[in-house]
C-alpha atoms as a PDB file:
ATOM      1  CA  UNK A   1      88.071 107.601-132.839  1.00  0.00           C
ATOM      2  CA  UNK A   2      90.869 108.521-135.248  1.00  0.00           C
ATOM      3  CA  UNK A   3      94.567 106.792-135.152  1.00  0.00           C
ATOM      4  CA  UNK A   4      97.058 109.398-134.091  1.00  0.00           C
ATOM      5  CA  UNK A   5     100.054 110.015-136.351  1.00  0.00           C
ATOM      6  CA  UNK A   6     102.211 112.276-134.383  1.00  0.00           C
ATOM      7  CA  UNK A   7     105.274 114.538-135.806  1.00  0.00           C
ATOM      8  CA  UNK A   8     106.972 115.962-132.189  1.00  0.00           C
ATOM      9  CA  UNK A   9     108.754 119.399-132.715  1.00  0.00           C
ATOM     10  CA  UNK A  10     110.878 120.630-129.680  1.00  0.00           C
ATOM     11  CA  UNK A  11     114.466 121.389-128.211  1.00  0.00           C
ATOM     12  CA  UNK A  12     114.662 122.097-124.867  1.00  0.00           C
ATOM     13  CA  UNK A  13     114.527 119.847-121.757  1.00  0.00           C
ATOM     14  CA  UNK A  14     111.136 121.262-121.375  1.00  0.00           C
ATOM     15  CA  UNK A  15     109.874 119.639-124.444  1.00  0.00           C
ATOM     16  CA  UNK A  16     111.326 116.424-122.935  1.00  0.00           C
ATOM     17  CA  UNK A  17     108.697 115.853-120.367  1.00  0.00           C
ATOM     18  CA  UNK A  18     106.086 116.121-123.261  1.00  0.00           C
ATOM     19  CA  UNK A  19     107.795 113.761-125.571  1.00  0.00           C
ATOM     20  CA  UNK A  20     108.268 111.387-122.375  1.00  0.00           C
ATOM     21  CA  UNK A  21     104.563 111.798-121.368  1.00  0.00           C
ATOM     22  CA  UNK A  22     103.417 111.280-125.341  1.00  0.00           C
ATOM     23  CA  UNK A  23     105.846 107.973-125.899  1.00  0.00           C
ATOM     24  CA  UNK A  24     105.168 106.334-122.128  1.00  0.00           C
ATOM     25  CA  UNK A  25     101.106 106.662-123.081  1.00  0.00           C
ATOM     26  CA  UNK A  26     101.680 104.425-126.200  1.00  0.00           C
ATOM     27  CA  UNK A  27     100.663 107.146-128.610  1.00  0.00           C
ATOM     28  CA  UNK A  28     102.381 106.575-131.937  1.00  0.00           C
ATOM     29  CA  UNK A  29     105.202 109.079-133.115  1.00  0.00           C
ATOM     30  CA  UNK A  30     106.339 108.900-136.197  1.00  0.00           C
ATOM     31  CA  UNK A  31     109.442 111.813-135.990  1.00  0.00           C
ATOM     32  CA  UNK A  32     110.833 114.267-134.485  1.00  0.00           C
ATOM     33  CA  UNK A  33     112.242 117.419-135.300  1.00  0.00           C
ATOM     34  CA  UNK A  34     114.835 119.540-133.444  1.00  0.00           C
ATOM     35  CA  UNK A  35     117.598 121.960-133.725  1.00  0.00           C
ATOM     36  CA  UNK A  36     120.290 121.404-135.260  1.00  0.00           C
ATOM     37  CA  UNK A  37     123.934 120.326-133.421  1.00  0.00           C
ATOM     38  CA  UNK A  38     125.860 123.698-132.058  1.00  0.00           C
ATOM     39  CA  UNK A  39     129.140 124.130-130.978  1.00  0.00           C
ATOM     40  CA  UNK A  40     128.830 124.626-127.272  1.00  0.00           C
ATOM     41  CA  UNK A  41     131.617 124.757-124.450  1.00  0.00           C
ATOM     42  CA  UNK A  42     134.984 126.087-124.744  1.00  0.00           C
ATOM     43  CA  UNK A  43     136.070 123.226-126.772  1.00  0.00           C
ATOM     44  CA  UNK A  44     133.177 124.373-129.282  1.00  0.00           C
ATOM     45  CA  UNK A  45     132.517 120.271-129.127  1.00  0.00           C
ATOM     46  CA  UNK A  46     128.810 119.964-131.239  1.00  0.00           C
ATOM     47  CA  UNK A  47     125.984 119.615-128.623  1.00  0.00           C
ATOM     48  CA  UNK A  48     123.076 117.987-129.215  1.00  0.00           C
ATOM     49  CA  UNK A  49     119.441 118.539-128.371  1.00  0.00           C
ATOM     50  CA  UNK A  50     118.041 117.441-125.157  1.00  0.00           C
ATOM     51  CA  UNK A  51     115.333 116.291-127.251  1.00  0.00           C
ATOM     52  CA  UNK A  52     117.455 115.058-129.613  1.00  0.00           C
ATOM     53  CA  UNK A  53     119.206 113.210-126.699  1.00  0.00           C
ATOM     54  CA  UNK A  54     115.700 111.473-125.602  1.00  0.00           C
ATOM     55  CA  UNK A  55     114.435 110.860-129.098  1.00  0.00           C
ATOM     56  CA  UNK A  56     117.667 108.605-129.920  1.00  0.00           C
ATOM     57  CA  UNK A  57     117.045 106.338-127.109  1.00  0.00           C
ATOM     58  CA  UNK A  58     113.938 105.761-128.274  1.00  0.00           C
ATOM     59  CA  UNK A  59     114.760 105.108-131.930  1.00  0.00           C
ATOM     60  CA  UNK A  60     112.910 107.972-133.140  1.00  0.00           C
ATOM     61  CA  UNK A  61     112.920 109.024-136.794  1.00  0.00           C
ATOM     62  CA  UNK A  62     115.156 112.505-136.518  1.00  0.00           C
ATOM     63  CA  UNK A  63     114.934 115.486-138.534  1.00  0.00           C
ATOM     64  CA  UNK A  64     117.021 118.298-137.885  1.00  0.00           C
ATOM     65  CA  UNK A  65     116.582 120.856-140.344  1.00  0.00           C
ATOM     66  CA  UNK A  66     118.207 124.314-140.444  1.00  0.00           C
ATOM     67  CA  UNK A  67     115.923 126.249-142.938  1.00  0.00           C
ATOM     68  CA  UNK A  68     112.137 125.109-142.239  1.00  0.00           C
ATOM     69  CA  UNK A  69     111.039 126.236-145.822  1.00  0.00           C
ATOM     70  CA  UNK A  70     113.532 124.244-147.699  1.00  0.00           C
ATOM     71  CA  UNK A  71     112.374 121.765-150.318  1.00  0.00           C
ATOM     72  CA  UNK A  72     114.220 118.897-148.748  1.00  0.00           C
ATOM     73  CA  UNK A  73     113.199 119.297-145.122  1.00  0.00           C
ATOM     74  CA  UNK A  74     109.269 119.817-146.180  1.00  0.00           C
ATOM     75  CA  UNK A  75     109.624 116.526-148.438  1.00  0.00           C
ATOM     76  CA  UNK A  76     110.840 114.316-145.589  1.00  0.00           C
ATOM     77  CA  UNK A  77     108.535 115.937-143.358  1.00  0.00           C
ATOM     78  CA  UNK A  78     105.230 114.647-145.803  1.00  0.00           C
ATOM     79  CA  UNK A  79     107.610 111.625-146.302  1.00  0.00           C
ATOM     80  CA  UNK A  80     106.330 110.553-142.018  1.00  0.00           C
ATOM     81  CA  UNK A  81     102.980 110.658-143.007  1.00  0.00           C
ATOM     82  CA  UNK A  82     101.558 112.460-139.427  1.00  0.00           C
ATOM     83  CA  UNK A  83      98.107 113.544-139.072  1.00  0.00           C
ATOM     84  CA  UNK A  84      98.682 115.932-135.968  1.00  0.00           C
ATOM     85  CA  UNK A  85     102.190 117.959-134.957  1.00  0.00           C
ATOM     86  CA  UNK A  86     102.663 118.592-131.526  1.00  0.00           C
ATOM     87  CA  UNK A  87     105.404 121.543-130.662  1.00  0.00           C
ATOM     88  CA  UNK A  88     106.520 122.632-127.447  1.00  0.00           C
ATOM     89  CA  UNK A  89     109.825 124.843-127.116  1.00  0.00           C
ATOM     90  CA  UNK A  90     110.560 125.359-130.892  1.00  0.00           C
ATOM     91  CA  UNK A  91     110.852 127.820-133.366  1.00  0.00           C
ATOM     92  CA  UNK A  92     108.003 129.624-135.411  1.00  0.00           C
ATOM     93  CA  UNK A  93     106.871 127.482-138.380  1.00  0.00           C
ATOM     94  CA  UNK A  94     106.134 128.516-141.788  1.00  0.00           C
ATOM     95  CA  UNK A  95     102.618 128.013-142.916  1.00  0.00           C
ATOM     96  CA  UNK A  96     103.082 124.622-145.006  1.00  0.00           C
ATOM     97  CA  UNK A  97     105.003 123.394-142.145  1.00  0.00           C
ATOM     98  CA  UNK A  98     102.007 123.943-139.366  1.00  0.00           C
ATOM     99  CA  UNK A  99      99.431 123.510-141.919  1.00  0.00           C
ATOM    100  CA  UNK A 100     100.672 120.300-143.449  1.00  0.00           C
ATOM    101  CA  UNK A 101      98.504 117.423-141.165  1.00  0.00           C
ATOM    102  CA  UNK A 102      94.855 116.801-141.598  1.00  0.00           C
ATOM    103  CA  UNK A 103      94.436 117.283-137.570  1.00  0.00           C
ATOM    104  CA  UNK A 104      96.395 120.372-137.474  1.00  0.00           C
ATOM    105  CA  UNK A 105      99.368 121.464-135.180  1.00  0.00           C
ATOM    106  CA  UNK A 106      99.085 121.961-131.418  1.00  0.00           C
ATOM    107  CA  UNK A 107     101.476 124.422-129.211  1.00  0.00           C
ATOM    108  CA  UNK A 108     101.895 124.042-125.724  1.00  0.00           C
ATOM    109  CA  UNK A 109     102.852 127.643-124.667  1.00  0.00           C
ATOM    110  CA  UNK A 110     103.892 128.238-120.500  1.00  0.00           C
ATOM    111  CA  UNK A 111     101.689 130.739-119.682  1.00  0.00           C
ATOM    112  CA  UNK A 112      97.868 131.585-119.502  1.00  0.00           C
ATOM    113  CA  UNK A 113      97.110 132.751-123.052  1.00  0.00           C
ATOM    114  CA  UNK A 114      96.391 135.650-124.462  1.00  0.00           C
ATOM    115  CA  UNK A 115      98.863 136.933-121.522  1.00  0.00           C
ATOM    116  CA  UNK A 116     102.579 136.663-121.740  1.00  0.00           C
ATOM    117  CA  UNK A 117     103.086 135.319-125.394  1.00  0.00           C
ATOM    118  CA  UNK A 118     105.865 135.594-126.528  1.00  0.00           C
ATOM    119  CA  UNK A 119     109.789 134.223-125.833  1.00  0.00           C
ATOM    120  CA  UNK A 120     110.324 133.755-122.301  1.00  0.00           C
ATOM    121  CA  UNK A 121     106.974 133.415-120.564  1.00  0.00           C
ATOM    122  CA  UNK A 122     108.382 131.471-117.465  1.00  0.00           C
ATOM    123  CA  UNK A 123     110.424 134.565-116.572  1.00  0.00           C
ATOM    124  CA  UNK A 124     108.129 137.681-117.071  1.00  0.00           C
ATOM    125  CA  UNK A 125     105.499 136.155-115.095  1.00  0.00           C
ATOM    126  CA  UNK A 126     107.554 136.509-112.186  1.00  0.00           C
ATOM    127  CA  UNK A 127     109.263 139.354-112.904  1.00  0.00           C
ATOM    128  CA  UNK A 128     105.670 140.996-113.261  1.00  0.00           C
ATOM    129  CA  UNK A 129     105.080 139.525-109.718  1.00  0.00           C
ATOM    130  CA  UNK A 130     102.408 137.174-110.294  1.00  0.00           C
ATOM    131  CA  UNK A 131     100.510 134.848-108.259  1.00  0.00           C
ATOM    132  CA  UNK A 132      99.021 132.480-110.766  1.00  0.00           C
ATOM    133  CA  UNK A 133     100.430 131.211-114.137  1.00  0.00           C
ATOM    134  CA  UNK A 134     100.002 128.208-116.388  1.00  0.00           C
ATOM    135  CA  UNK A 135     100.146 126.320-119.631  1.00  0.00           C
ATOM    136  CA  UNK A 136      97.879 126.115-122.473  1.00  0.00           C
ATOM    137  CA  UNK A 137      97.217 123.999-125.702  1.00  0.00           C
ATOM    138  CA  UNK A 138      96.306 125.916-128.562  1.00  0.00           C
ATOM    139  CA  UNK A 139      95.905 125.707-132.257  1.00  0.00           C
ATOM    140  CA  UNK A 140      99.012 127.334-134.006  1.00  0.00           C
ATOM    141  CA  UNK A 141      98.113 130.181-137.074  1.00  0.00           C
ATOM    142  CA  UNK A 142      99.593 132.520-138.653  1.00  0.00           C
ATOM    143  CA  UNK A 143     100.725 134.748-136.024  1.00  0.00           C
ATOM    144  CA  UNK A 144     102.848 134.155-132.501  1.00  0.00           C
ATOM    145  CA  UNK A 145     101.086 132.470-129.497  1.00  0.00           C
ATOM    146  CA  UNK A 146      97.763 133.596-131.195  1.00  0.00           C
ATOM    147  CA  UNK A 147      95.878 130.508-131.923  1.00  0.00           C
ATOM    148  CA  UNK A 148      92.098 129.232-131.048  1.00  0.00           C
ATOM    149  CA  UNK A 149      93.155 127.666-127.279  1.00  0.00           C
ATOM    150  CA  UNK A 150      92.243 123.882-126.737  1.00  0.00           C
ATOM    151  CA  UNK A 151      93.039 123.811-122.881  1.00  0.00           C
ATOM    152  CA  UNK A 152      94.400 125.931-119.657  1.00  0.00           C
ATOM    153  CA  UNK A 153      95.798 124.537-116.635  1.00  0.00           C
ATOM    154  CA  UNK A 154      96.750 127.363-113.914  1.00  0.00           C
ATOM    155  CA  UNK A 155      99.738 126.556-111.625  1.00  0.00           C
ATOM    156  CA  UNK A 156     100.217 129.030-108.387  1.00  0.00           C
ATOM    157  CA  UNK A 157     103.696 130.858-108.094  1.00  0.00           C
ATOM    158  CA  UNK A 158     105.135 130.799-104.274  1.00  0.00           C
ATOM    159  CA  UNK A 159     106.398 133.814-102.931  1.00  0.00           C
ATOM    160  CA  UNK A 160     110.262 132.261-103.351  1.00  0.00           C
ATOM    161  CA  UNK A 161     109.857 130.684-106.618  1.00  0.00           C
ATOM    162  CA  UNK A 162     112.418 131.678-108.999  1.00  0.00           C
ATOM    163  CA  UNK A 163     112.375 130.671-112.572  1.00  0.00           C
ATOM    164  CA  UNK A 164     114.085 127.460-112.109  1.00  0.00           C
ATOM    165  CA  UNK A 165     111.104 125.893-109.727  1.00  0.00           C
ATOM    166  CA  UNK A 166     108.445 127.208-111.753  1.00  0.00           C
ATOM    167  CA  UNK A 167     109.900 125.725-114.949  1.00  0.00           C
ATOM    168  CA  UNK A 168     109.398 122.712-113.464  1.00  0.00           C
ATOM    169  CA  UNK A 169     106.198 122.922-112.718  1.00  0.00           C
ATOM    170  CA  UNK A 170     104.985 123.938-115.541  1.00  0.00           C
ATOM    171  CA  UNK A 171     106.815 121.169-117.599  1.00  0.00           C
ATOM    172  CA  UNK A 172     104.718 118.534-115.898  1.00  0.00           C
ATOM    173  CA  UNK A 173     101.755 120.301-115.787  1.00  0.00           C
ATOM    174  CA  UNK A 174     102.263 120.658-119.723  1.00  0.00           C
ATOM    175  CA  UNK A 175     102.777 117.399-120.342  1.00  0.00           C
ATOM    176  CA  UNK A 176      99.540 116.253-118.775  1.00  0.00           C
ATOM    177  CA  UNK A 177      97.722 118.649-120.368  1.00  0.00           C
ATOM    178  CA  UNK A 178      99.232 117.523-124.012  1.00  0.00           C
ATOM    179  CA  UNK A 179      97.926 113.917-123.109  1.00  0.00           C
ATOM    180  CA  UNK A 180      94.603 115.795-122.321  1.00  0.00           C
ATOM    181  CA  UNK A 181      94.677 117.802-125.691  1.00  0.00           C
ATOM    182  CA  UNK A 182      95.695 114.291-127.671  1.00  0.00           C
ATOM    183  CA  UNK A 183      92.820 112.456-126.216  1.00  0.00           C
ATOM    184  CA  UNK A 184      90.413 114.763-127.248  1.00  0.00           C
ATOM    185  CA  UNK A 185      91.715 115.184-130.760  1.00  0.00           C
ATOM    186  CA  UNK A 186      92.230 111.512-130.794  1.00  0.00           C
ATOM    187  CA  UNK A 187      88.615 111.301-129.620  1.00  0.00           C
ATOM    188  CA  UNK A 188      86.720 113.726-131.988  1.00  0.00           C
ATOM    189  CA  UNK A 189      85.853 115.699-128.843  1.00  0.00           C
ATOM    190  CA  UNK A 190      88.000 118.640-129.082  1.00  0.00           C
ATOM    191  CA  UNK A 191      86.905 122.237-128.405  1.00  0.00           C
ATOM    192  CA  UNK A 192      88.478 125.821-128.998  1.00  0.00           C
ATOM    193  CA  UNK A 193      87.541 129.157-127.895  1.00  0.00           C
ATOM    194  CA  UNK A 194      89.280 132.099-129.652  1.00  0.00           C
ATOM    195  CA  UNK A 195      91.699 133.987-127.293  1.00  0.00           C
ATOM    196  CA  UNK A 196      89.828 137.036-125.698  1.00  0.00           C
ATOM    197  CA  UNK A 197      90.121 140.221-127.180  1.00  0.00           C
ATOM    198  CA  UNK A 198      91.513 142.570-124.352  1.00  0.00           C
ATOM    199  CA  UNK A 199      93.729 145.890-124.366  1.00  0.00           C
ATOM    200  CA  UNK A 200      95.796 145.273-120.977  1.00  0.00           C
ATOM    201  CA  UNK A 201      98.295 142.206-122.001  1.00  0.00           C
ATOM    202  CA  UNK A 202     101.188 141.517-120.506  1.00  0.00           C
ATOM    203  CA  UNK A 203     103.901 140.678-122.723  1.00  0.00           C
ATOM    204  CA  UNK A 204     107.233 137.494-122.536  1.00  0.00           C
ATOM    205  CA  UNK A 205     109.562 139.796-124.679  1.00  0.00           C
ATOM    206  CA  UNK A 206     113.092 138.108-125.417  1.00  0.00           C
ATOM    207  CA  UNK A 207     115.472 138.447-122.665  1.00  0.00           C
ATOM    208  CA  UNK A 208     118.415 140.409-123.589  1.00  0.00           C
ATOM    209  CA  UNK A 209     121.331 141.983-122.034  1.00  0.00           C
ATOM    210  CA  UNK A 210     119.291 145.327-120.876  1.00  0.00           C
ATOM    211  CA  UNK A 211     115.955 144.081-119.514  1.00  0.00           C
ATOM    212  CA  UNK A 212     118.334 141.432-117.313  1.00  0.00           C
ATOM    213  CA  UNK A 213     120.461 144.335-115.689  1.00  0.00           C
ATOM    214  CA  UNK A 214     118.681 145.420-112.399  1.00  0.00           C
ATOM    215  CA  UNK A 215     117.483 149.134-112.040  1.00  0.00           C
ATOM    216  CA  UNK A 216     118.073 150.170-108.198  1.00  0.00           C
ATOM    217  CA  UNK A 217     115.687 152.706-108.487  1.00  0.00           C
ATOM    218  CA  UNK A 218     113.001 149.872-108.621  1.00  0.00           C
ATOM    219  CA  UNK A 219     111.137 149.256-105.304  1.00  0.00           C
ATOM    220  CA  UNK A 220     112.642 146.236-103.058  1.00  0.00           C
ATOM    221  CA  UNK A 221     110.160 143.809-104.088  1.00  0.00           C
ATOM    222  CA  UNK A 222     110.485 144.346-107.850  1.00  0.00           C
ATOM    223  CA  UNK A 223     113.753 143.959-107.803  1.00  0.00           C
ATOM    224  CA  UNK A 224     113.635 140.935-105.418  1.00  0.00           C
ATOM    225  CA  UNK A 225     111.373 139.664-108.256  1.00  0.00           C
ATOM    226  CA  UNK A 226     113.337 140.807-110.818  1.00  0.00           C
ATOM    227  CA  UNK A 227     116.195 138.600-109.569  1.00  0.00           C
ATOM    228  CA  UNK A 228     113.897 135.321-108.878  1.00  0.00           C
ATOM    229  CA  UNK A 229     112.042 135.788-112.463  1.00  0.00           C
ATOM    230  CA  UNK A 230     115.389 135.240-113.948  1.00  0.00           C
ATOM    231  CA  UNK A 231     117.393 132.662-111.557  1.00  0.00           C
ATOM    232  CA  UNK A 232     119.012 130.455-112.735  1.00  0.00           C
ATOM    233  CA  UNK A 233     119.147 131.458-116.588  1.00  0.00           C
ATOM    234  CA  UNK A 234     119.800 134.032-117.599  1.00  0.00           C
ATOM    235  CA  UNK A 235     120.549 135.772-113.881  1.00  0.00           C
ATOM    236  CA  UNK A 236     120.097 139.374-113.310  1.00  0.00           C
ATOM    237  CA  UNK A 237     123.393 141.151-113.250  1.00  0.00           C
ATOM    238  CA  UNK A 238     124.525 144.844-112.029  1.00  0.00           C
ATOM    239  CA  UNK A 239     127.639 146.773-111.870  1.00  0.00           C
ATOM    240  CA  UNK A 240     129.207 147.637-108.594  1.00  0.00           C
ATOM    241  CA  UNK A 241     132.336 149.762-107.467  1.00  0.00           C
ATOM    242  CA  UNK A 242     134.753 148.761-104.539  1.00  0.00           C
ATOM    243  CA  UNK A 243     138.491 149.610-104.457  1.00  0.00           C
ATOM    244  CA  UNK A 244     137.861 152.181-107.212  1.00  0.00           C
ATOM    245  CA  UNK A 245     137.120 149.557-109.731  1.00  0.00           C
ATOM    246  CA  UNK A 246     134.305 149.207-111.732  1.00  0.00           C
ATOM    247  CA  UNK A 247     133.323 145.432-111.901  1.00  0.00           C
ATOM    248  CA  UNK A 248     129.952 143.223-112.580  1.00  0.00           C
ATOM    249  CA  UNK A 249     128.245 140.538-110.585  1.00  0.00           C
ATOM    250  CA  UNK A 250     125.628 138.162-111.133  1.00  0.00           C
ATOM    251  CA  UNK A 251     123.230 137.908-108.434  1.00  0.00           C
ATOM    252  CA  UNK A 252     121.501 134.549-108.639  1.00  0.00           C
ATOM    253  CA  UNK A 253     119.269 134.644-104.786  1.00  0.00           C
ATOM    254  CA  UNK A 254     118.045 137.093-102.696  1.00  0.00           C
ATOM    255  CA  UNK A 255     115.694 138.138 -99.780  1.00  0.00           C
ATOM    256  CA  UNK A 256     114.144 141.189 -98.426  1.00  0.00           C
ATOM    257  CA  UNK A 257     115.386 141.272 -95.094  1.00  0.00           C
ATOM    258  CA  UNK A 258     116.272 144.439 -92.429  1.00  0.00           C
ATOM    259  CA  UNK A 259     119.413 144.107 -90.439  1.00  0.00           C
ATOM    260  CA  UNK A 260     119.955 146.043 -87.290  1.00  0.00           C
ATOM    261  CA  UNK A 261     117.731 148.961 -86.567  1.00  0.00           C
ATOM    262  CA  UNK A 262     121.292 150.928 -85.557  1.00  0.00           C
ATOM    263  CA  UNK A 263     122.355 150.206 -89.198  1.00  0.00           C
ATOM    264  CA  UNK A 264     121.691 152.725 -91.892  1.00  0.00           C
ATOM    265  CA  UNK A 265     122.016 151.862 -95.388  1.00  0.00           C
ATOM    266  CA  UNK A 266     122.516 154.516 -98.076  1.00  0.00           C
ATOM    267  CA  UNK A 267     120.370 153.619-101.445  1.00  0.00           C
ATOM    268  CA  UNK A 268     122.587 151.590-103.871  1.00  0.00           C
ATOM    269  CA  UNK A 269     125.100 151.418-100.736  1.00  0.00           C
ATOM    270  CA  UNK A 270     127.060 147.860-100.748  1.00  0.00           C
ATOM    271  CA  UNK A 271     127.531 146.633 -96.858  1.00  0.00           C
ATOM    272  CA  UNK A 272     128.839 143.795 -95.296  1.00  0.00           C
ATOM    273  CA  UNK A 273     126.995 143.644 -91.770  1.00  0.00           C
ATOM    274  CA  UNK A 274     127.884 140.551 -89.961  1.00  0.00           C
ATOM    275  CA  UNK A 275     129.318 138.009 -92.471  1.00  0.00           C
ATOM    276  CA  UNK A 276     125.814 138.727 -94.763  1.00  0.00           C
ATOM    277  CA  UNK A 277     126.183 141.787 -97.797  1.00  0.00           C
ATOM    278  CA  UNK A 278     123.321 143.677 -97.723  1.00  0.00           C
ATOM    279  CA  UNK A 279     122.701 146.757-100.331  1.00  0.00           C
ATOM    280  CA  UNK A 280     119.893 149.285 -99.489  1.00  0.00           C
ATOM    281  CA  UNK A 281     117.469 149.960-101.957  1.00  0.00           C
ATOM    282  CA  UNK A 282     114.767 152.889-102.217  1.00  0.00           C
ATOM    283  CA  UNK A 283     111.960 151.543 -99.487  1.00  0.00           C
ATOM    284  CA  UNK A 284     114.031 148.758 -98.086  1.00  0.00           C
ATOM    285  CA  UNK A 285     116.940 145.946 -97.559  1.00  0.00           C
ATOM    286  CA  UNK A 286     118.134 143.875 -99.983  1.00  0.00           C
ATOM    287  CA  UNK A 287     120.351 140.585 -98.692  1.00  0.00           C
ATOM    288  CA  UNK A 288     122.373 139.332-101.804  1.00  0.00           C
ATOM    289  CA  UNK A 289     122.560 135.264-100.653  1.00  0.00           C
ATOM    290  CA  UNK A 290     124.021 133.915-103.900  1.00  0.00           C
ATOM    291  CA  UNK A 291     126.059 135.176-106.635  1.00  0.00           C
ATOM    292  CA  UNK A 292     128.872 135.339-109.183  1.00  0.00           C
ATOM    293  CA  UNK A 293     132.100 138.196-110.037  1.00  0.00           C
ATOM    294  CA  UNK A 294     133.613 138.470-113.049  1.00  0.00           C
ATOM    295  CA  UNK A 295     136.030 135.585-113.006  1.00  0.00           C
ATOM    296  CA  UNK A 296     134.971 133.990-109.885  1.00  0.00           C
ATOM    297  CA  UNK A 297     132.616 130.929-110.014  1.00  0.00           C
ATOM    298  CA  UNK A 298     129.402 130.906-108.632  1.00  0.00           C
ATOM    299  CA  UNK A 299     129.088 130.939-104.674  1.00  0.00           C
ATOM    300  CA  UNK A 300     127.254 131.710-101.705  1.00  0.00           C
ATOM    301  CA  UNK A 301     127.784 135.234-100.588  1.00  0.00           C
ATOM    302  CA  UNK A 302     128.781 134.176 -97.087  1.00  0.00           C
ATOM    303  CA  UNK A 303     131.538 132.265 -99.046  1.00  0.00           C
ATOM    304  CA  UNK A 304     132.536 134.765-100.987  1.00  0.00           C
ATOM    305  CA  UNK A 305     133.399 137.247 -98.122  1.00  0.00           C
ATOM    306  CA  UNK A 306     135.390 134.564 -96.541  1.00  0.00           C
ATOM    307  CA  UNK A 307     138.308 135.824 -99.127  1.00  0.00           C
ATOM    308  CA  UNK A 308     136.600 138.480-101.143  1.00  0.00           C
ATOM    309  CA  UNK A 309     136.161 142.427 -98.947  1.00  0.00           C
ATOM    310  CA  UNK A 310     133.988 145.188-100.183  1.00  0.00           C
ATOM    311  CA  UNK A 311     135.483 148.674 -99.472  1.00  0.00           C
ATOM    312  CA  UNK A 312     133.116 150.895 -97.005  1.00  0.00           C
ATOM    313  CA  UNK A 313     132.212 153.407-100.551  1.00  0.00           C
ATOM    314  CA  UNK A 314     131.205 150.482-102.189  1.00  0.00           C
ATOM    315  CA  UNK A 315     128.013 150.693-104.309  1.00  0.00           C
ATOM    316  CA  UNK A 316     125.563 149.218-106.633  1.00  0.00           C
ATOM    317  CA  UNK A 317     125.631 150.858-110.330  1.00  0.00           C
END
């Protein structure tokens, strides 16, 4: 049985749950390193790190380096002494960062390698409309997400899951399966199978302005998925016309649903059919339930027509 020295790398509040889960099993963690303090907010006040946030509490040694090769940073990382690094929501490491402990560095990466490496795994995998996801452990190497796995946990995706409750569920099924990985390592037990070799991947490419924008020629339930895969961050947006005016909307909710057989709905047509907004889409109904204009905070659609009208031309872009 070896004595764990741990070195936690992470940012997000999903790396929180790990660092929780790590700390409340007594495992001993010698540092952690996060991003940097940004500005953030329209008073550009400097924001820290959720992790950040959770290590101070619990007196954590903090290293917050902005250039991961620089002299400095790689001394006072050798300076904690770890055996093992865990990461989980941080950036790509340089080789004598991830190589540096004896025990090696584990990544805990929200999906079911070799599928959906990459940035924002959470979000393709329901965009992609799939039933089953997960989290792994793996070995990091060289390359991105590529590593000899460790463990796999699968977590099912409900048909109304949006990004927001799936994120959660895979932050706590991470976080048991890190304890799962440490005990092993800590253990001498620990086994790794390369990541199969197969042609059909499906890939968590960063999330930009254009893959976020809905295309209406899309069937109904891709872009109903489409909208869930990305609710409530970043939020799939579109440009509509009413009054003449091109404007943009957020949409962060919404269901496949038919009104009224007597209704017709031209494709990309906006409609307001009683007190709900409806837009019809190539092979069906789309209700938009929640969203955000330009300038307008975010808000049920029902509230929204209470002082908002769309024209009768009014259309999806």
């Amino acid at each position: 049985m070896t004595d764990l020295r741990i070195v936690f790398m992470g940012t997000p509040d999903f790396a929180v749950a790990s660092l929780r889960a790590i700390i409340t099993s007594g495992a001993n963690v010698v540092g952690v390193i996060t991003a940097p303090d940004r500005p953030a907010g329209r008073g550009q006040k400097l924001s820290q790190s959720a992790v950040k946030v959770y290590a101070q509490k619990q007196n954590l040694p903090i290293l917050q380096p902005v250039n991961l090769k620089s002299p400095d940073f790689l001394d006072a990382l050798k300076d904690l002494n770890a055996n093992l690094q865990v990461v989980v929501a941080f950036r790509m490491l340089p080789k004598e960062v991830w190589q540096m402990p004896a025990l090696g560095t584990f990544n805990l990466h929200a999906s079911l390698l070799p599928n959906y490496r990459g940035a924002a795994p959470i979000n393709w995998a329901i965009i992609n409309g799939e039933k089953t996801t997960g989290v792994t452990t793996f070995f990091i190497d060289e390359k991105i997400d590529t590593g000899a796995i460790i463990k796999q946990q699968e977590v099912s995706i409900g048909k109304g899951d949006n990004a927001g409750v799936l994120h959660d569920q895979l932050m706590e099924a991470g976080s048991t399966l890190i304890l799962e990985t440490l005990e092993d390592i800590k253990n001498g037990t620990v086994k790794t199978q390369p990541q199969p070799q197969t042609e059909k991947l499906n890939t968590a490419y960063k999330l930009d302005r254009e893959n976020t924008r809905i295309d209406w020629n899309k069937p109904t339930s891709e872009i109903y998925d489409h909208i869930r895969g990305l609710s409530p961050y970043p939020v799939a947006w579109t440009s509509f016309t009413s009054d003449g005016k091109e404007q943009q909307m957020k949409i962060y909710a919404a269901q496949r649903s038919e009104p009224e057989e007597s209704i017709d709905l031209d494709r990309k047509q906006l409609k307001v059919i009683d007190g709900c907004l409806f837009v019809g889409c190539s092979d069906g109904i789309l209700e938009i339930t929640r969203l955000q204009l330009a300038g307008k905070r975010k808000m049920s659609a029902k509230d929204l027509l209470n002082g908002y009208s769309f024209d009768k031309d009014a259309k999806v872009l």
